[in-house]
C-alpha atoms as a PDB file:
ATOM      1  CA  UNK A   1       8.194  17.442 -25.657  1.00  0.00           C
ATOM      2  CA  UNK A   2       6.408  15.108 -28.215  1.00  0.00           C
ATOM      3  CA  UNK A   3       3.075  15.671 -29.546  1.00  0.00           C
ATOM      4  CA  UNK A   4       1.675  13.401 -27.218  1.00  0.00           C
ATOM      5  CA  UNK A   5       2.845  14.474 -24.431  1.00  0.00           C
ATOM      6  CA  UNK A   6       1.791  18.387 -25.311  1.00  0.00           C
ATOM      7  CA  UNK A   7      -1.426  16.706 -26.394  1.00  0.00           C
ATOM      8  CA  UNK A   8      -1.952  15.211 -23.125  1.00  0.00           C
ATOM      9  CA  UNK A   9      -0.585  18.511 -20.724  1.00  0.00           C
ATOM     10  CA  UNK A  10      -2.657  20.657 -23.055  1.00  0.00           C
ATOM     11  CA  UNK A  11      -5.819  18.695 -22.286  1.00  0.00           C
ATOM     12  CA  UNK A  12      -4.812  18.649 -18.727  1.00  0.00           C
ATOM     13  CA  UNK A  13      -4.504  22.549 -18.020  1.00  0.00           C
ATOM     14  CA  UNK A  14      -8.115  22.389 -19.289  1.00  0.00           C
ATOM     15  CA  UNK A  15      -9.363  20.662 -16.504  1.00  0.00           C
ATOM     16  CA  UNK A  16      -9.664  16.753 -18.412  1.00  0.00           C
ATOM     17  CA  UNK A  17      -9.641  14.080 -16.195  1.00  0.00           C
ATOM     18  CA  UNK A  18      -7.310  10.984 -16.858  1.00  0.00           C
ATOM     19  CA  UNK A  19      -9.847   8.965 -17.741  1.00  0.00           C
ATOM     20  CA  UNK A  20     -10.978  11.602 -20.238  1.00  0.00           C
ATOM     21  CA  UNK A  21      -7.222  12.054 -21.921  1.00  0.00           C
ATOM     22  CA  UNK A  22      -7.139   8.304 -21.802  1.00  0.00           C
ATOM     23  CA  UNK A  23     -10.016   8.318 -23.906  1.00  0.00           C
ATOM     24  CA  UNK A  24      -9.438  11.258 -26.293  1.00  0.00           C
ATOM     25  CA  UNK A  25      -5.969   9.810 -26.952  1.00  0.00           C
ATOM     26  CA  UNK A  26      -7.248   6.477 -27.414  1.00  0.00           C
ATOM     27  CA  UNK A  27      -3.437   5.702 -25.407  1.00  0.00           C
ATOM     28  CA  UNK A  28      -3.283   3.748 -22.209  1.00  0.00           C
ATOM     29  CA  UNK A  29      -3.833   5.165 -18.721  1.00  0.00           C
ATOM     30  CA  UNK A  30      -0.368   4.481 -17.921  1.00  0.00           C
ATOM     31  CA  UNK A  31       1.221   6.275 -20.594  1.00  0.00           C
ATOM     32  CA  UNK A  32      -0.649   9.373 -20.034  1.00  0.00           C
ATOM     33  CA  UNK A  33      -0.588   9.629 -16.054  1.00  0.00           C
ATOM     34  CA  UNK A  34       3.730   9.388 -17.180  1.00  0.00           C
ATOM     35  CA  UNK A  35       2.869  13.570 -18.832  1.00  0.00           C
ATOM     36  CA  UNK A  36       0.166  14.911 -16.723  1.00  0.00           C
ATOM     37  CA  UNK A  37       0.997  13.180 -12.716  1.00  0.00           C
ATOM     38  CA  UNK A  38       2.569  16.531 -11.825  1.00  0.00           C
ATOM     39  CA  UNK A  39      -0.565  18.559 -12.847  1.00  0.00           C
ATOM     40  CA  UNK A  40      -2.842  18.304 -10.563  1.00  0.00           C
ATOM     41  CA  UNK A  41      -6.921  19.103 -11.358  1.00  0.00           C
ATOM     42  CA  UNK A  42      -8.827  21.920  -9.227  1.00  0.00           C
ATOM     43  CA  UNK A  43     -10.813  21.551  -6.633  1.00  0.00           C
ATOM     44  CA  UNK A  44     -13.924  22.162  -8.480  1.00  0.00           C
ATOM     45  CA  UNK A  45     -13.190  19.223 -11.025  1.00  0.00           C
ATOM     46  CA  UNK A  46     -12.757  16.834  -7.827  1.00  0.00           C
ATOM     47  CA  UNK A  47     -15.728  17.521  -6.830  1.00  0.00           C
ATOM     48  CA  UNK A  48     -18.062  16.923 -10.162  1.00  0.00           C
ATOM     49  CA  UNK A  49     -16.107  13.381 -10.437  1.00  0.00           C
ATOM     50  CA  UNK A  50     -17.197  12.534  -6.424  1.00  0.00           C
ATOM     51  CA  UNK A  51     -20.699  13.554  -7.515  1.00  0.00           C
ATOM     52  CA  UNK A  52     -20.271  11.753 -10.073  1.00  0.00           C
ATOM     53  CA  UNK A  53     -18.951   8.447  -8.635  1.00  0.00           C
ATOM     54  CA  UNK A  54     -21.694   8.999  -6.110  1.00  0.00           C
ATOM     55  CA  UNK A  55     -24.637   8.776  -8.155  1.00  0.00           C
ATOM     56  CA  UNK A  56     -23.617   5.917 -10.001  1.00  0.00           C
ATOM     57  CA  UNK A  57     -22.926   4.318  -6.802  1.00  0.00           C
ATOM     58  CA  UNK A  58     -26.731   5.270  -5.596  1.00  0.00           C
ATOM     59  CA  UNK A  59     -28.077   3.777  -8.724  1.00  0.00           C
ATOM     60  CA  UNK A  60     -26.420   0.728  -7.824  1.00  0.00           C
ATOM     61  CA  UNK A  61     -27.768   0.772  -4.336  1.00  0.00           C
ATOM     62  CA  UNK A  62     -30.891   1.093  -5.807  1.00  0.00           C
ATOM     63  CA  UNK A  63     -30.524  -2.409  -8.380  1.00  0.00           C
ATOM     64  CA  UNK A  64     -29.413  -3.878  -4.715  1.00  0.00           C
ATOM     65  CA  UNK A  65     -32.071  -2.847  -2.677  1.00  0.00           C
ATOM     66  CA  UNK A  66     -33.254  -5.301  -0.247  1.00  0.00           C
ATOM     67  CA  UNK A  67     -29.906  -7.172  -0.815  1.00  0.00           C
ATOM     68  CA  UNK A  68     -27.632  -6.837   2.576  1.00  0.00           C
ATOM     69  CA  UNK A  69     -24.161  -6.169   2.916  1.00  0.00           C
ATOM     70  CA  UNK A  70     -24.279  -8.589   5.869  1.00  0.00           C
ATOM     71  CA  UNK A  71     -23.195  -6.065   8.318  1.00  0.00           C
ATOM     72  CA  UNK A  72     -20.110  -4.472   7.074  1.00  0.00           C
ATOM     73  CA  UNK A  73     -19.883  -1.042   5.157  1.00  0.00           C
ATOM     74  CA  UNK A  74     -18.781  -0.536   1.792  1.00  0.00           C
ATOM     75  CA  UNK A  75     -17.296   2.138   0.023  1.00  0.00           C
ATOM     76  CA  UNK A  76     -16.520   3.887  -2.645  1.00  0.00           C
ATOM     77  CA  UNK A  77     -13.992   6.515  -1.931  1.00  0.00           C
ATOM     78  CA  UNK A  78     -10.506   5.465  -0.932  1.00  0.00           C
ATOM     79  CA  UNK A  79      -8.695   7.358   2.358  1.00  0.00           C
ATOM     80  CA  UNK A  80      -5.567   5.896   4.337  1.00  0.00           C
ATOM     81  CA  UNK A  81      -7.416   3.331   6.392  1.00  0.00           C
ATOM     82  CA  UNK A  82      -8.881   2.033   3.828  1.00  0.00           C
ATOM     83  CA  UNK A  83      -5.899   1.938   1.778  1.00  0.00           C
ATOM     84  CA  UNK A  84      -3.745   0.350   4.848  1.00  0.00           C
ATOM     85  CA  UNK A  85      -6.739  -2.140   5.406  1.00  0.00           C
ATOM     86  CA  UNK A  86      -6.776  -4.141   2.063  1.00  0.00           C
ATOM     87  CA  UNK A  87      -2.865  -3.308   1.487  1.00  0.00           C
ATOM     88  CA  UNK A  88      -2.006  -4.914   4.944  1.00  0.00           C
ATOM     89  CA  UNK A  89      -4.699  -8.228   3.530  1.00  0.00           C
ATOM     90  CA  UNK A  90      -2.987  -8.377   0.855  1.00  0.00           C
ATOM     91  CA  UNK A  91       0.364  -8.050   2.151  1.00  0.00           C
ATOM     92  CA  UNK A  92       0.743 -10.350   5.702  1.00  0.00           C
ATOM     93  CA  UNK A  93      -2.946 -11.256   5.204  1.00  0.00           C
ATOM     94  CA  UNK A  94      -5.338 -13.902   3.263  1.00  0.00           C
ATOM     95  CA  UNK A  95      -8.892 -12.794   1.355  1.00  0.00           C
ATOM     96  CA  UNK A  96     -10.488 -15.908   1.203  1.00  0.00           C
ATOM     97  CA  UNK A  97     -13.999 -16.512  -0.252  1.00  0.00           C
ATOM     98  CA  UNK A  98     -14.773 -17.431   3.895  1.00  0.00           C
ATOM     99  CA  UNK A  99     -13.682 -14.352   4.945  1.00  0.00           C
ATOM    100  CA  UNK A 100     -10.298 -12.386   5.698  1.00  0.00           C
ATOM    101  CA  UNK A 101      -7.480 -12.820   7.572  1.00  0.00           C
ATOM    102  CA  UNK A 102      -4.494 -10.587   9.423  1.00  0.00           C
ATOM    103  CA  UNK A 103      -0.975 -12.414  10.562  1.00  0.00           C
ATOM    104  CA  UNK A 104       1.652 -10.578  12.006  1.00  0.00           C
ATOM    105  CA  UNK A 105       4.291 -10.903  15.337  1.00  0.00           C
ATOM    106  CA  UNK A 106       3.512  -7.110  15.627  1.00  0.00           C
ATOM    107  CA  UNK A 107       0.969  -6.200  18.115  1.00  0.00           C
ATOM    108  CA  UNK A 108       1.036  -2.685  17.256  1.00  0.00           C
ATOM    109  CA  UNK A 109       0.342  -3.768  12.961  1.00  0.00           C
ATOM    110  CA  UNK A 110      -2.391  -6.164  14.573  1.00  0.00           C
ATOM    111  CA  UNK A 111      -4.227  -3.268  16.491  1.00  0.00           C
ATOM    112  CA  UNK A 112      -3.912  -1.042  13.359  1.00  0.00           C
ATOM    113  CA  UNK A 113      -5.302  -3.463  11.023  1.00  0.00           C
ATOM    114  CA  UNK A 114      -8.487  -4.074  13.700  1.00  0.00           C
ATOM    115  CA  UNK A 115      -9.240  -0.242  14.207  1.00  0.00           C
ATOM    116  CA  UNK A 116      -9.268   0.081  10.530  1.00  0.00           C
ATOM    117  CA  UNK A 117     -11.299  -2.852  10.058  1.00  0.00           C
ATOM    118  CA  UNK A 118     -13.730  -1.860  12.446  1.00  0.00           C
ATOM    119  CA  UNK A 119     -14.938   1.289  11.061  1.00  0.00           C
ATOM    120  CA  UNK A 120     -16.131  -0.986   7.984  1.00  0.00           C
ATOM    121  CA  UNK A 121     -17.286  -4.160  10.116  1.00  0.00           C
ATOM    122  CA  UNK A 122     -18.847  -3.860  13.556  1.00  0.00           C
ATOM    123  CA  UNK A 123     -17.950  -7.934  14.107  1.00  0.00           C
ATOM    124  CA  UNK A 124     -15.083  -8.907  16.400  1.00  0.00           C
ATOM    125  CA  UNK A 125     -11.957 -10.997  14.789  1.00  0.00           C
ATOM    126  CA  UNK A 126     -11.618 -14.451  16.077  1.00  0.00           C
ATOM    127  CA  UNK A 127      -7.933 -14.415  17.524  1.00  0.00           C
ATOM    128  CA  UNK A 128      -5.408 -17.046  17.170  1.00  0.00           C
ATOM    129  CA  UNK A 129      -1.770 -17.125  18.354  1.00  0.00           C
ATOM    130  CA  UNK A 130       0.793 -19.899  17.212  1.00  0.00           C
ATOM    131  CA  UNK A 131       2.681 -20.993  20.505  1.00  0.00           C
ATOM    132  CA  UNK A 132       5.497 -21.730  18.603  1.00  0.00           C
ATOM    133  CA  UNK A 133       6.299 -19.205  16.100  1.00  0.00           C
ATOM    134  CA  UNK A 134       4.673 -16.187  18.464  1.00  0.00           C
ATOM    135  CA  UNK A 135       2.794 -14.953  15.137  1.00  0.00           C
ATOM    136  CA  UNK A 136      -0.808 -14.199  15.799  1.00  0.00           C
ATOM    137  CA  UNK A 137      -3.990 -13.915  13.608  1.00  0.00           C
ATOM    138  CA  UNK A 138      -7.222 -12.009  13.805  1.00  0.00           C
ATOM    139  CA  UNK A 139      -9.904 -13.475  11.080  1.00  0.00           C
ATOM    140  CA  UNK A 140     -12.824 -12.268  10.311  1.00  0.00           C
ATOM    141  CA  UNK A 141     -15.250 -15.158   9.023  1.00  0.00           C
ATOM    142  CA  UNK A 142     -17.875 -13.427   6.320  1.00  0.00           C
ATOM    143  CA  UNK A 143     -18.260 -14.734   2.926  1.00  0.00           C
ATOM    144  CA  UNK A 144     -19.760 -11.362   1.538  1.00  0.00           C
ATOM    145  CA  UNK A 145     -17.196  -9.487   3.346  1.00  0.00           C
ATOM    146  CA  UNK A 146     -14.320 -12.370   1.702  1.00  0.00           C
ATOM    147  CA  UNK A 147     -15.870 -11.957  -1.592  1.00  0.00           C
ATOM    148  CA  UNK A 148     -15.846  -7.735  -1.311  1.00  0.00           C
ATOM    149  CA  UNK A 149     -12.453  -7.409  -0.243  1.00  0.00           C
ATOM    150  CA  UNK A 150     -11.113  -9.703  -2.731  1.00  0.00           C
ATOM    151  CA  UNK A 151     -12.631  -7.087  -5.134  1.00  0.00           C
ATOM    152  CA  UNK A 152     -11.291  -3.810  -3.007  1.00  0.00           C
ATOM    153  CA  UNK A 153      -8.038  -5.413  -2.849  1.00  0.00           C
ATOM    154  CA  UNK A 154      -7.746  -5.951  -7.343  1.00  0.00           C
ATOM    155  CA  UNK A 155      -8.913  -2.153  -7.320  1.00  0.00           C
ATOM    156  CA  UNK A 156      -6.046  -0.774  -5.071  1.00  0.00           C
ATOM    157  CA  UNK A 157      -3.609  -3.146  -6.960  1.00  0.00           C
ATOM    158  CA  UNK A 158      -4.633  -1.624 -10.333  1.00  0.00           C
ATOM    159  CA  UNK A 159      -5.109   2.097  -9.414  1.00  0.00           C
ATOM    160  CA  UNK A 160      -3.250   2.981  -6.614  1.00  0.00           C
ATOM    161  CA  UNK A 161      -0.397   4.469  -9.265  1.00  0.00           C
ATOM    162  CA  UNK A 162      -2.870   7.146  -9.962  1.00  0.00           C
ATOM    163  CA  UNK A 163      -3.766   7.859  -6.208  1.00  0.00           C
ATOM    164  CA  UNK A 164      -3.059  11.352  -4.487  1.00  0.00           C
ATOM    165  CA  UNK A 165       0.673  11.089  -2.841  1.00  0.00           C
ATOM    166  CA  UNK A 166      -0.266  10.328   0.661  1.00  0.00           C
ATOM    167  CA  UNK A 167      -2.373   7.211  -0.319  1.00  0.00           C
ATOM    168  CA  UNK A 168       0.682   5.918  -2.214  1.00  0.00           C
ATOM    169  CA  UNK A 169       2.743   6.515   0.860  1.00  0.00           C
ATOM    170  CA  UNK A 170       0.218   4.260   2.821  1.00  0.00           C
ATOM    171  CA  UNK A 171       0.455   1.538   0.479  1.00  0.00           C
ATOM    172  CA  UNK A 172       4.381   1.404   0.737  1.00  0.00           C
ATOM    173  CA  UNK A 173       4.577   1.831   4.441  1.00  0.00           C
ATOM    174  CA  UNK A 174       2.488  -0.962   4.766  1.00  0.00           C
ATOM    175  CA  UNK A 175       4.183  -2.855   1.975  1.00  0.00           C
ATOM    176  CA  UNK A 176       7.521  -2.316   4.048  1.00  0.00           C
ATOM    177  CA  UNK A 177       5.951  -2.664   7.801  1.00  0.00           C
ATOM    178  CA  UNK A 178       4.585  -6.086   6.760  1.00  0.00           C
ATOM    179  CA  UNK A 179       7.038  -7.314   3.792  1.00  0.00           C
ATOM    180  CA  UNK A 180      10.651  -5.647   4.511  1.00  0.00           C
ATOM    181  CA  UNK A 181      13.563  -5.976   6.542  1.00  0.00           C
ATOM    182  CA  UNK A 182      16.303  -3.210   7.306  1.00  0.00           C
ATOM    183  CA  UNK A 183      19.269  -5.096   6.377  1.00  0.00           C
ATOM    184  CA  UNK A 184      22.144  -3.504   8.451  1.00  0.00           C
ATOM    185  CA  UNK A 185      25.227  -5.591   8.656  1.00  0.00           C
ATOM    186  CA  UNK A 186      28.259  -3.682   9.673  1.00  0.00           C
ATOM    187  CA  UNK A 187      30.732  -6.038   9.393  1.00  0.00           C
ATOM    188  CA  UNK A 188      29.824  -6.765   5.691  1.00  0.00           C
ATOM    189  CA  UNK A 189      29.082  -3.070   5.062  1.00  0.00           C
ATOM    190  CA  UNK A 190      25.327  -4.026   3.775  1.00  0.00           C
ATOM    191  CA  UNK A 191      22.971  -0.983   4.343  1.00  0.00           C
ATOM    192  CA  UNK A 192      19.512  -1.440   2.353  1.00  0.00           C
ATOM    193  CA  UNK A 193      15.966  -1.830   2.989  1.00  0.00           C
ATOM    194  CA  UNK A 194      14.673  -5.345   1.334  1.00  0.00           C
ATOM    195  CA  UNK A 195      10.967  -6.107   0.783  1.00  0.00           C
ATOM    196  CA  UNK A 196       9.748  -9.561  -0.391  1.00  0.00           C
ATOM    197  CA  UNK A 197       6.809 -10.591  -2.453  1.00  0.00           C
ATOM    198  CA  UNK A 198       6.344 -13.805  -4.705  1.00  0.00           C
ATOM    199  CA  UNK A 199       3.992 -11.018  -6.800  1.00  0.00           C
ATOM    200  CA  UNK A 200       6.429 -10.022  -9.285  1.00  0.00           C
ATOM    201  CA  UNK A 201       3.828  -7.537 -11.155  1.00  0.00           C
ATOM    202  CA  UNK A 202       3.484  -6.262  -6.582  1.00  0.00           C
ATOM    203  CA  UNK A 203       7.315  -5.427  -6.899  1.00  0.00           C
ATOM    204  CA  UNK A 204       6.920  -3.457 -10.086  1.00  0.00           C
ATOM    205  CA  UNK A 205       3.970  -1.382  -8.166  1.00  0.00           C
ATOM    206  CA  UNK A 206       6.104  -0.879  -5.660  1.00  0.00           C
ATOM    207  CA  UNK A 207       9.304   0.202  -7.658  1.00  0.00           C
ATOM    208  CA  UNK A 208       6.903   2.833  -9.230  1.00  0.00           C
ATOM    209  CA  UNK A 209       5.296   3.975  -6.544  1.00  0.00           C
ATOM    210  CA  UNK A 210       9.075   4.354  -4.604  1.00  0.00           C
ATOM    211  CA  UNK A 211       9.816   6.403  -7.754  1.00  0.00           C
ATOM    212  CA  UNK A 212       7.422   8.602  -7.201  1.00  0.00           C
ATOM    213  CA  UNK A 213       9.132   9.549  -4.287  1.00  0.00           C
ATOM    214  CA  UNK A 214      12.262  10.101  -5.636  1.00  0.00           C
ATOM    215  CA  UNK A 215      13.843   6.678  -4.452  1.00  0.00           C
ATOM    216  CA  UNK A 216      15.965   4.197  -6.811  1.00  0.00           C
ATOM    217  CA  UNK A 217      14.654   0.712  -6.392  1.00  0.00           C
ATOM    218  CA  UNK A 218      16.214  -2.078  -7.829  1.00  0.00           C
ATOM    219  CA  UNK A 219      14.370  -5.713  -7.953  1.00  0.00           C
ATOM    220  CA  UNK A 220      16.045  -8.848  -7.578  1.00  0.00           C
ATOM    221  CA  UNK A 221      15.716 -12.698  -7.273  1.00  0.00           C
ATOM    222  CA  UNK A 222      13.729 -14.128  -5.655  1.00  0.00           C
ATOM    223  CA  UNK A 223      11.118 -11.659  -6.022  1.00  0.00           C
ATOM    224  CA  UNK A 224      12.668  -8.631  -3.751  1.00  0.00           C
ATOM    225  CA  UNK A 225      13.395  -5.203  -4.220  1.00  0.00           C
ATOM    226  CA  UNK A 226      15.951  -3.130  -2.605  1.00  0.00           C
ATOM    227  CA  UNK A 227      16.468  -0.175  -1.575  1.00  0.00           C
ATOM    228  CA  UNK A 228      20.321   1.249  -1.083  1.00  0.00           C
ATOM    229  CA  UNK A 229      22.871   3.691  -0.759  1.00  0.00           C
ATOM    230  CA  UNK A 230      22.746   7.285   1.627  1.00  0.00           C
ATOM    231  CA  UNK A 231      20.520   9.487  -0.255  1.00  0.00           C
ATOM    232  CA  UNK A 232      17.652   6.489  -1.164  1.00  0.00           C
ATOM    233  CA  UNK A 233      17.701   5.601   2.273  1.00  0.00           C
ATOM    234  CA  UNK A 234      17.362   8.912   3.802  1.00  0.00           C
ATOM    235  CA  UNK A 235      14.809  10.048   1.477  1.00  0.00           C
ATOM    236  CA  UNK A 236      12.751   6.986   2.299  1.00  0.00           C
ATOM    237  CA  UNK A 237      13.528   7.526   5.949  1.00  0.00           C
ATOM    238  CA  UNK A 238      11.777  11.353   5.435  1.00  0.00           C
ATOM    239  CA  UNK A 239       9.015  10.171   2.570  1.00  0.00           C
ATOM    240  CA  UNK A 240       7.714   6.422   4.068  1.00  0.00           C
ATOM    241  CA  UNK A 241       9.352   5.208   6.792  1.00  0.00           C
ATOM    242  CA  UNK A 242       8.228   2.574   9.505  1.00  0.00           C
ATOM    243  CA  UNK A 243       5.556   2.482  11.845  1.00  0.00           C
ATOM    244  CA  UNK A 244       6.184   2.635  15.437  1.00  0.00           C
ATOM    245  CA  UNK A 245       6.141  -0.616  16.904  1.00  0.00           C
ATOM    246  CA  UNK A 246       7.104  -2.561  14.421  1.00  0.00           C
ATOM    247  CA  UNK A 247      10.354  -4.609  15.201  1.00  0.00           C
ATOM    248  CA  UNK A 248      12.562  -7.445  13.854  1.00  0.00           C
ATOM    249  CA  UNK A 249      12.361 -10.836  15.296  1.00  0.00           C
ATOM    250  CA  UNK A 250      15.249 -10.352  17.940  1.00  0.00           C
ATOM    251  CA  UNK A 251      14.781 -14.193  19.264  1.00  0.00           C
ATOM    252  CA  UNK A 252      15.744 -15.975  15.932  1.00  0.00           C
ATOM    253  CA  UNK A 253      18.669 -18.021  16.126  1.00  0.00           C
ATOM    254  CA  UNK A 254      20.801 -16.203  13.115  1.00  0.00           C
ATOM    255  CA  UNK A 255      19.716 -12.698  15.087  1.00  0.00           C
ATOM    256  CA  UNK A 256      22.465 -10.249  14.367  1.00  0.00           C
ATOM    257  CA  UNK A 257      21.299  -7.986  16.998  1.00  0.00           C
ATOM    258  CA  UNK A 258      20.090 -10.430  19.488  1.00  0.00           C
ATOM    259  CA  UNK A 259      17.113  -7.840  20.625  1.00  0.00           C
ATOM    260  CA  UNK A 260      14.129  -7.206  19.108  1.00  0.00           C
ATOM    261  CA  UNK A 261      14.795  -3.443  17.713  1.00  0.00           C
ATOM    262  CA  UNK A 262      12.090  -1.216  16.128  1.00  0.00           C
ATOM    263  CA  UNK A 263      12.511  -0.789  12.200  1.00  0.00           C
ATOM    264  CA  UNK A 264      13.216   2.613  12.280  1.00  0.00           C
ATOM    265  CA  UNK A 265      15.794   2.846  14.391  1.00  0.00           C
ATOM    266  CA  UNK A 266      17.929   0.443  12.330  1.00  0.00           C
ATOM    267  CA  UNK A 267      17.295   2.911   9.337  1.00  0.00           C
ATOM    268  CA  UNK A 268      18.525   5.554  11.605  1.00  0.00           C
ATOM    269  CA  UNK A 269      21.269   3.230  12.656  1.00  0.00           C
ATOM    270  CA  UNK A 270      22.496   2.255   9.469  1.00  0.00           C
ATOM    271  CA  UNK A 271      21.807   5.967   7.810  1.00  0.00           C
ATOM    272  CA  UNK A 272      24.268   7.719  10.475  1.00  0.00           C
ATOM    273  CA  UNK A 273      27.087   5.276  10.075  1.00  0.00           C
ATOM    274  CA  UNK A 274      27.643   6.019   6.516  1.00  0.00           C
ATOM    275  CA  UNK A 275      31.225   8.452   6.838  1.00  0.00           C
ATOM    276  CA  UNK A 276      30.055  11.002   4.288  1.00  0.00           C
END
């Protein structure tokens, strides 16, 4: 162990925040959160940085009183909804400065992405569903809401590396329910998980975040990254996974399976016919 690294684990078991070692160091966030992601801080430390976060939030309130939030409900404190909300936006969705909104064939991704939105806007989507392609689209027409969500969604991009475990595994299942395929091809002996996004600086988020799983990622042109081989897949299988509900487009005309199966159960497919 270098002296940074002791520096930073030393600083750690005393209770310092990563902001604080950040600072003290005078190194970047990244490069510390590398030494210290497996210590965890108590309870007690938790809860003086909520307080904390929360009255600098009520000061702001108070700059903005008389200001409205135009009947949505911000918020400070990031949980799974909220983390599958903007992730699914940014993902298979649009934040525009008119408002935000949600495209998928998926019912079931549709409904999730309205029950989330709803606890932070009490407004009804306007729905919209191409008679051609089958995709629909719930949008939500708010510039303040637009405008906020554009900001929510910049935060998640540039902290969710330092969120708890279970908000990273939110962020990758919807990554992969919205952006990946389960590429199982028998006859070619192709077994991998693929996920697509013209974000390259996205993939690299994603690679890291996979890692913190324990699951190899490789990225690849044009802008994927894959996931193969027994043990990646079955951890990610166990550790992510994909929703219920959410299916492969069984009616397109280079359709292996000529059905429209659920995710998962290609994973679990592809998984079992390894031979060893």
């Amino acid at each position: 162990m270098n002296a940074f690294a002791r520096q930073c684990v030393d600083l750690r078991r005393q209770d310092y925040s990563l902001t604080d070692i950040a600072r003290i160091t005078k190194r970047p966030k990244t490069s510390v959160y590398f030494h210290i992601k497996n210590l965890p801080l108590s309870a007690e430390k938790w809860i003086s940085i909520h307080s904390a976060n929360r009255l600098h939030l009520l000061k702001i309130a108070a700059l903005r009183k008389g200001k409205s939030s135009r009947g949505f409900k911000k918020f400070d404190r990031w949980d799974a909804d909220r983390v599958a909300l903007v992730a699914h936006l940014i993902f298979d969705g649009e934040i525009k400065r008119s408002g935000c909104m949600y495209n998928n064939r998926n019912l079931s991704l549709l409904r999730k992405v309205g029950a989330c939105m709803r606890r932070l806007y009490s407004f009804r989507p306007v729905p919209y569903e191409n008679p051609i392609t089958g995709v629909h689209r719930i949008s939500y027409f708010n510039v303040a809401l637009g405008n906020y969500m554009k900001e929510k969604s910049e935060e998640l991009l540039r902290d969710v590396i330092y969120f708890p475990k279970e908000l990273k595994r939110e962020f990758l299942k919807s990554f992969f329910d919205d952006e990946g395929c389960m590429d199982f091809r028998p006859e070619r002996n192709h077994r991998r998980i693929r996920g697509y996004q013209k974000n390259a600086d996205v993939l690299r988020i994603v690679q890291a975040l996979l890692h913190d799983f324990g699951i190899t990622s490789s990225i690849q042109a044009p802008n994927e990254v894959f996931i193969t081989g027994k043990e990646n897949l079955k951890r990610y299988q166990k550790e992510i996974g994909f929703s219920p509900g959410v299916r492969i487009n069984g009616n397109r005309p280079n359709s292996i399976w000529k059905k429209s199966l659920e995710k998962r159960e290609l994973l679990r497919r592809a998984i079992t016919s390894f031979r060893n």
